[in-house]
N, C-alpha and C. Protein backbone atom coordinates (compact mmCIF):
# COMPACT_ATOMS: atom_id res chain seq x y z
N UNK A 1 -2.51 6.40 30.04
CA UNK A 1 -1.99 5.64 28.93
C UNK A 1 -0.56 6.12 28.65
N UNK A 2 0.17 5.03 28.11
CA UNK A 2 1.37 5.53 27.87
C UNK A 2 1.47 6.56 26.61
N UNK A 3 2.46 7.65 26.58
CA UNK A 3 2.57 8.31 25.66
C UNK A 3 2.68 8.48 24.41
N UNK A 4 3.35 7.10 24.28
CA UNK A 4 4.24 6.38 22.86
C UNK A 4 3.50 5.75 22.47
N UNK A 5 2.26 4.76 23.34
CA UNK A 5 1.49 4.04 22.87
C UNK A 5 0.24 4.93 22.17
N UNK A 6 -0.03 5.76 23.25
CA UNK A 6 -1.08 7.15 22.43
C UNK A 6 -0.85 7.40 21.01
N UNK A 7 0.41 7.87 21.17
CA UNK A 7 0.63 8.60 19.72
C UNK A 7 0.81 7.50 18.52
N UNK A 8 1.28 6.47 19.05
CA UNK A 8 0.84 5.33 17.75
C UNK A 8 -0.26 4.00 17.89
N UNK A 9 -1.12 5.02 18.84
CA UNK A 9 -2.37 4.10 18.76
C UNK A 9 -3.25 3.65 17.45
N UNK A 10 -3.36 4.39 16.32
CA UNK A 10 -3.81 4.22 15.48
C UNK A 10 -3.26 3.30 14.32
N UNK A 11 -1.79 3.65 14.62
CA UNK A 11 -1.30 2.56 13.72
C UNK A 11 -1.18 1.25 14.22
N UNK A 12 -0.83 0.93 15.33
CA UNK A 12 -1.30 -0.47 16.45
C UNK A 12 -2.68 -0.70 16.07
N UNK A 13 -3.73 -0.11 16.28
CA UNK A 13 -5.18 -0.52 15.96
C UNK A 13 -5.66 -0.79 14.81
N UNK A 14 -4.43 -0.43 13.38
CA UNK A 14 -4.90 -1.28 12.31
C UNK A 14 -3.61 -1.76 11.89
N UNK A 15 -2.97 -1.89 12.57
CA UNK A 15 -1.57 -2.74 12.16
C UNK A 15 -2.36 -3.94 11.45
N UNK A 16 -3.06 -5.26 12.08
CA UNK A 16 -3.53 -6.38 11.69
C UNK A 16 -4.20 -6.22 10.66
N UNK A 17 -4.84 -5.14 10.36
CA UNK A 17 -5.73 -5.03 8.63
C UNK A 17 -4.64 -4.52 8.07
N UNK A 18 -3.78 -3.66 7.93
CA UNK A 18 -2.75 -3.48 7.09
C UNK A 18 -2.23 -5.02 6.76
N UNK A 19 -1.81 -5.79 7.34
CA UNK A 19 -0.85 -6.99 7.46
C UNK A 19 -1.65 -7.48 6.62
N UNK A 20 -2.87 -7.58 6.61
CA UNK A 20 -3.97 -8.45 5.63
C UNK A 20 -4.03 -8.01 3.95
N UNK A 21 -4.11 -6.71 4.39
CA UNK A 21 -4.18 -5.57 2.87
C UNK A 21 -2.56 -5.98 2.24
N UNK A 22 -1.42 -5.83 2.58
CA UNK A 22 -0.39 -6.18 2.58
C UNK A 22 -0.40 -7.40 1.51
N UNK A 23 -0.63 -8.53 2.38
CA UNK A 23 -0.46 -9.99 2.28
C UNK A 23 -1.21 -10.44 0.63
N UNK A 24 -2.41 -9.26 0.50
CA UNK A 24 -3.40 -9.66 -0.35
C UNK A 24 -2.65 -8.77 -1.38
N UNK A 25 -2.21 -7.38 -1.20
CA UNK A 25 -1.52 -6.72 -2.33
C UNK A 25 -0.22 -7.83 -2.97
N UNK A 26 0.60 -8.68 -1.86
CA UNK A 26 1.79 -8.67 -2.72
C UNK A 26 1.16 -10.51 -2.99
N UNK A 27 0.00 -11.08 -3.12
CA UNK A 27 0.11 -12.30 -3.39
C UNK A 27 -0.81 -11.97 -4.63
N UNK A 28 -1.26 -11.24 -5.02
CA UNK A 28 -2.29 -11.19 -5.97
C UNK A 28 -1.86 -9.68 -7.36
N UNK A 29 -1.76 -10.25 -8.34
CA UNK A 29 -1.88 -11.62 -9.11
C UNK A 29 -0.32 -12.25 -8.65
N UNK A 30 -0.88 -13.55 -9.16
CA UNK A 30 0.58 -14.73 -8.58
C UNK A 30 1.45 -14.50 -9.68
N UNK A 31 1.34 -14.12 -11.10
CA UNK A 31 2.24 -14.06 -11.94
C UNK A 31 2.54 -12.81 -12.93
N UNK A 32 3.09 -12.02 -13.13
CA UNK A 32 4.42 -12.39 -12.97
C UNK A 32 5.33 -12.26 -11.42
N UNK A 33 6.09 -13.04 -11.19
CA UNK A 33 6.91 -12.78 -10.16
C UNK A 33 7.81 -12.45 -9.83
N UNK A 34 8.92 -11.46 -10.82
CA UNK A 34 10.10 -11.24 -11.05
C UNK A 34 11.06 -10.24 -10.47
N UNK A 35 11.65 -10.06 -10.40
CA UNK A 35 12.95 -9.05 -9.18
C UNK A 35 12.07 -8.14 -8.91
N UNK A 36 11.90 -7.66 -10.24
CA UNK A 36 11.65 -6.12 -10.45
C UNK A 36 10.15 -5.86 -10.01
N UNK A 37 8.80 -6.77 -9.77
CA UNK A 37 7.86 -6.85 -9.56
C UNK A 37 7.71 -6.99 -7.89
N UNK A 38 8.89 -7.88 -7.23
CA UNK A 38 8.76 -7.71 -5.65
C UNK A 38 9.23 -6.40 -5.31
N UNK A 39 10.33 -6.00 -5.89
CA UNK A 39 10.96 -4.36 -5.93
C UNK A 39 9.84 -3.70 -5.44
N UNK A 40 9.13 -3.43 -6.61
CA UNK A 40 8.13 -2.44 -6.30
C UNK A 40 6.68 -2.83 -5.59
N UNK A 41 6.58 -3.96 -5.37
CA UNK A 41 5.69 -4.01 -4.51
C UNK A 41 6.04 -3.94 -2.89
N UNK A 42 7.87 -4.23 -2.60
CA UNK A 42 8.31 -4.05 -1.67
C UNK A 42 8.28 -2.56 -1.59
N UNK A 43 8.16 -1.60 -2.34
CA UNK A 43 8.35 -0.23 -2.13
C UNK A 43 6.82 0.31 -1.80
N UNK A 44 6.09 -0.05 -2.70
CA UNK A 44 4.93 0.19 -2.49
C UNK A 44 3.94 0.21 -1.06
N UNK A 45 4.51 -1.33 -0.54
CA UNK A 45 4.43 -1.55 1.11
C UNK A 45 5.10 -0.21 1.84
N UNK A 46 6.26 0.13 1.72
CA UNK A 46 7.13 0.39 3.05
C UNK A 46 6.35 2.19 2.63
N UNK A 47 6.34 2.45 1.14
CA UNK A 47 5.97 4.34 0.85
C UNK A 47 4.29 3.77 1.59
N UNK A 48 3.34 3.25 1.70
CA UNK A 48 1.97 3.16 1.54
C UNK A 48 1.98 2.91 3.32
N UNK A 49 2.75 2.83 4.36
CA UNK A 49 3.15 1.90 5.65
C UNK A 49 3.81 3.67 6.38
N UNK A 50 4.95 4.20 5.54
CA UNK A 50 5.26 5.66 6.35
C UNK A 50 4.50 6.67 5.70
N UNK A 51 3.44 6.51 4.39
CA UNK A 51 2.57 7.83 4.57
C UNK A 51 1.73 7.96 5.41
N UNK A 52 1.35 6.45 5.94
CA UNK A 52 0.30 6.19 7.08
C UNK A 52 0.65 6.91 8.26
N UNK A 53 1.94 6.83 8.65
CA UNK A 53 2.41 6.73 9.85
C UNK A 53 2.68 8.26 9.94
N UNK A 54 2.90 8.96 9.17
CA UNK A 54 3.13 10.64 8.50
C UNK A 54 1.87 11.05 8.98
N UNK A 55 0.74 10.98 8.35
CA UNK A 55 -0.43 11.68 8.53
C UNK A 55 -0.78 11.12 9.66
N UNK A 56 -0.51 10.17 10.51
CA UNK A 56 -1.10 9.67 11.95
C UNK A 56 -0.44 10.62 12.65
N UNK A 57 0.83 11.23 12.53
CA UNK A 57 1.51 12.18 13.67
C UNK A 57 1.03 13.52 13.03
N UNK A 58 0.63 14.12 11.76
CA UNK A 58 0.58 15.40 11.62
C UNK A 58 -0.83 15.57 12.03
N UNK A 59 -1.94 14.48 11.86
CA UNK A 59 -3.13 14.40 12.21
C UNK A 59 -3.26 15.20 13.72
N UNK A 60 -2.45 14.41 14.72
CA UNK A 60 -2.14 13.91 16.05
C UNK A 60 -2.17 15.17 16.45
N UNK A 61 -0.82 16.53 15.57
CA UNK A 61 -0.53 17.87 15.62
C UNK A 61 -1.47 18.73 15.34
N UNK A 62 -2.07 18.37 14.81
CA UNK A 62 -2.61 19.45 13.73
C UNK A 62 -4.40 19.19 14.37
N UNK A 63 -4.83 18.44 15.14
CA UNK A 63 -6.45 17.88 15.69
C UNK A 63 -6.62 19.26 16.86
N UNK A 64 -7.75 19.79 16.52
CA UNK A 64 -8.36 21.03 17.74
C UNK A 64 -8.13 20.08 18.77
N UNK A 65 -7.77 20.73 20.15
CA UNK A 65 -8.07 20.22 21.09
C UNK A 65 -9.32 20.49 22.36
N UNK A 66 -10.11 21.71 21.07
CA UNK A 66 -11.23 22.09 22.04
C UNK A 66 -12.47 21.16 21.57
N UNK A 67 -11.88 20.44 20.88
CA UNK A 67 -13.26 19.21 20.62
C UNK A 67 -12.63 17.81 21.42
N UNK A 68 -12.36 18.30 22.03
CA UNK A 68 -11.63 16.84 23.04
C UNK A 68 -10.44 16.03 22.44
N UNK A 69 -10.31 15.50 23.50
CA UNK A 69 -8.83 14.56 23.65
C UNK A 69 -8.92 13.41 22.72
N UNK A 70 -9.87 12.95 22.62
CA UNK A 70 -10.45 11.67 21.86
C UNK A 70 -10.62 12.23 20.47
N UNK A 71 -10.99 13.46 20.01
CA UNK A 71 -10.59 14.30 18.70
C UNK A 71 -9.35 13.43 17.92
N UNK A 72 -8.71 14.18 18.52
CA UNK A 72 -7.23 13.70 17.91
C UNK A 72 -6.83 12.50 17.53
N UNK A 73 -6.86 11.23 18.20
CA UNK A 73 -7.23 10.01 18.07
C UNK A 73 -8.19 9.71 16.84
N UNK A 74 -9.20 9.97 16.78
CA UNK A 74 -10.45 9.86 15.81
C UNK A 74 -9.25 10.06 14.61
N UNK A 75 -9.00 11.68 14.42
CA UNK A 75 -8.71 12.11 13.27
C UNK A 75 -7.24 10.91 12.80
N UNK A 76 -6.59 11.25 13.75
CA UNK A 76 -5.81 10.59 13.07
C UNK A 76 -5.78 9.07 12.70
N UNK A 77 -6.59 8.09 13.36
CA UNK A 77 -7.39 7.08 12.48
C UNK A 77 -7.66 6.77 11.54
N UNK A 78 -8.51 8.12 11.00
CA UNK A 78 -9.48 7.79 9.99
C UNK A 78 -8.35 8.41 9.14
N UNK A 79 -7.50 9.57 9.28
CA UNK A 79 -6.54 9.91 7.92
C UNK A 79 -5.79 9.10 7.67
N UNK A 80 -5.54 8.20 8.81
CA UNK A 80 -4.00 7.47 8.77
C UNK A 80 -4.29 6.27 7.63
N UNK A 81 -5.56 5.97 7.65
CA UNK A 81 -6.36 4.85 7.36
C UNK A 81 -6.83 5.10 5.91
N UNK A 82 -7.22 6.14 5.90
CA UNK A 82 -7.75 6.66 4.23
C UNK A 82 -6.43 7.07 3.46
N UNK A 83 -5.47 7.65 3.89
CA UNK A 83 -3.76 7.73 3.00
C UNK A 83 -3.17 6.24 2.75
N UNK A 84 -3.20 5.59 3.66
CA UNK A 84 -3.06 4.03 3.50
C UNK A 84 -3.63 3.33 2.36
N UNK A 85 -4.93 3.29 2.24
CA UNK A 85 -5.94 2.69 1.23
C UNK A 85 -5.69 3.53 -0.28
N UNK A 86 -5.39 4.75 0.09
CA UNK A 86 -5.20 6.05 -1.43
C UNK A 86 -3.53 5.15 -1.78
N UNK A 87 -2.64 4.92 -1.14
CA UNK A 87 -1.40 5.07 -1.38
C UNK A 87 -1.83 3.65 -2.18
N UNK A 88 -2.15 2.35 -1.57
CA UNK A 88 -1.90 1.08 -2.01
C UNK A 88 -2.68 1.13 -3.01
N UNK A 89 -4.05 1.69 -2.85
CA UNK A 89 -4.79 1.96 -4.36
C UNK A 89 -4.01 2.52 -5.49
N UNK A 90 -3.30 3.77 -5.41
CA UNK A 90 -2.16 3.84 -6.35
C UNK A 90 -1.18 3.25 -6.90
N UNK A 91 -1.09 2.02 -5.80
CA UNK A 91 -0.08 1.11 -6.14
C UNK A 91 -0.46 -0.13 -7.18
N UNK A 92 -1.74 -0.26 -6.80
CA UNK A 92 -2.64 -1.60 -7.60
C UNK A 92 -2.62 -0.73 -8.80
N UNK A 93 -3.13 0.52 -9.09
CA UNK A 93 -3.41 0.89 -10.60
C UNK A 93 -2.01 0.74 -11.28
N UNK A 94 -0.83 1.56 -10.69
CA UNK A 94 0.14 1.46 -11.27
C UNK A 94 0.83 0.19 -11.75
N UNK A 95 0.57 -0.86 -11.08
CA UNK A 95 0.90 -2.39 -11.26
C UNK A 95 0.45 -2.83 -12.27
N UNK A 96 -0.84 -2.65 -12.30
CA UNK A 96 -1.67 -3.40 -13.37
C UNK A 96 -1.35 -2.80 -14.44
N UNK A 97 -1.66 -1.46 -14.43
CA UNK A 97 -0.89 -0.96 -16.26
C UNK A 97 0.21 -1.40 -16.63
N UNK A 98 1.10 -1.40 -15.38
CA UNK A 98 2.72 -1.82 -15.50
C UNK A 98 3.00 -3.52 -16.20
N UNK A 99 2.25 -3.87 -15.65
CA UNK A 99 2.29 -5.38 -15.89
C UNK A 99 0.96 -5.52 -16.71
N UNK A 100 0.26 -4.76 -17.06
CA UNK A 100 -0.52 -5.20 -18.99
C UNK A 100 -0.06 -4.82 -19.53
N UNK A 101 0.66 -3.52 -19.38
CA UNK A 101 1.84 -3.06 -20.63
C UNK A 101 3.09 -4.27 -21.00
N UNK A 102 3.45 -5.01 -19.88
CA UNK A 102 4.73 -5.82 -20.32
C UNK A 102 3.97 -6.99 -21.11
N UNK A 103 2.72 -7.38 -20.48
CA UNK A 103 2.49 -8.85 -21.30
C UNK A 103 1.69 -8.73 -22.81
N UNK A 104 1.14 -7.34 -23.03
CA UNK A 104 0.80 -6.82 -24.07
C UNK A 104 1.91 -6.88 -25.40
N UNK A 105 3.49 -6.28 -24.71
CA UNK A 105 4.51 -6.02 -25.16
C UNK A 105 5.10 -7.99 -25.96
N UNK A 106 4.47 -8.29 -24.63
CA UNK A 106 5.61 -10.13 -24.21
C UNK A 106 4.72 -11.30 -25.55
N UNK A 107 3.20 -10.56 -25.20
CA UNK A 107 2.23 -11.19 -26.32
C UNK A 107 2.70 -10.82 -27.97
N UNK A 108 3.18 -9.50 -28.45
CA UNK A 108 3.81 -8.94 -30.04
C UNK A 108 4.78 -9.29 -30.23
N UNK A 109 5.95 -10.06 -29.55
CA UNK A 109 7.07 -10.09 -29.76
C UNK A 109 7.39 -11.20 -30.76
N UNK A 110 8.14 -11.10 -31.64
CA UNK A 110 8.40 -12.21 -32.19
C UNK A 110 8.47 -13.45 -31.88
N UNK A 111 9.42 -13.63 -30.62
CA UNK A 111 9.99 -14.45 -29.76
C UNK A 111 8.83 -14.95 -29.54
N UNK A 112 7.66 -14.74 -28.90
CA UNK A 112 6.62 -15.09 -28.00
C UNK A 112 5.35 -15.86 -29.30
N UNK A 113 5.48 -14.96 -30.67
CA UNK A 113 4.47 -15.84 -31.74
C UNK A 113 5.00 -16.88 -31.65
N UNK A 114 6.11 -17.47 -31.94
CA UNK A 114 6.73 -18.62 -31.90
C UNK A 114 7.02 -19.78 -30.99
N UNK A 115 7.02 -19.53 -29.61
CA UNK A 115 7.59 -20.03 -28.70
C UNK A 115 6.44 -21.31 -28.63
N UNK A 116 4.87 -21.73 -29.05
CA UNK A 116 4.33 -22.94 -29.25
C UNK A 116 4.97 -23.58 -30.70
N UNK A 117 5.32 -23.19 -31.30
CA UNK A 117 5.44 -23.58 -32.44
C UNK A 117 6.73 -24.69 -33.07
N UNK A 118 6.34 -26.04 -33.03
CA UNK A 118 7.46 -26.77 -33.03
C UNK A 118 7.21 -27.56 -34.73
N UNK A 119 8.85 -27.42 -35.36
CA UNK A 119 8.21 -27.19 -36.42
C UNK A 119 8.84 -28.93 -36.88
């Protein structure tokens, strides 16, 4: 096997569920949609995409090699895969507070009691 392909076999083998996890993090919820909301969900992708890719090579380093060749592989799989899911999970909690705190804020505002109100 090629070398390059070895060492980022794991992230190739869930590239396509990331892309899915991805797709579903930044379409859900549809509103709000604003600069500052793709910002950080664009950040959230790319930090949640190289911690993966971090623990797939320290995994890679750091795997006994007296439990076989296929060891290493395994491990770094399953870490690359569980930092992935921890990172974007951090990202969903932080969102959601982030964005119930603003519409909590958007719901008290003066501006917002009023805005049905045609007099």
């Amino acid at each position: 096997m090629n070398p390059l392909v070895e060492l980022n076999l794991a992230l190739i083998l869930f590239l396509p569920w990331y892309a899915i996890l991805a797709v579903l993090f930044w379409l859900f919820p549809r509103q709000p949609r604003t600069f500052a909301r793709k910002a950080f969900d664009s950040a959230s992708l790319v930090l949640a995409t190289a911690l993966s890719a971090w623990s797939m090579y320290w995994s890679m380093d750091t795997a006994d090699p007296q439990h076989g060749h296929m060891w290493g592989q395994i491990l770094a799989t399953s870490l690359s895969y569980g930092v992935f899911l921890a990172a974007m999970a951090a990202a969903m909690l932080l969102r959601w507070r982030w964005l119930r705190g603003r519409t909590a804020v958007g719901a008290h505002s003066p501006q917002a009691s009023t805005e049905g109100y045609a007099p």
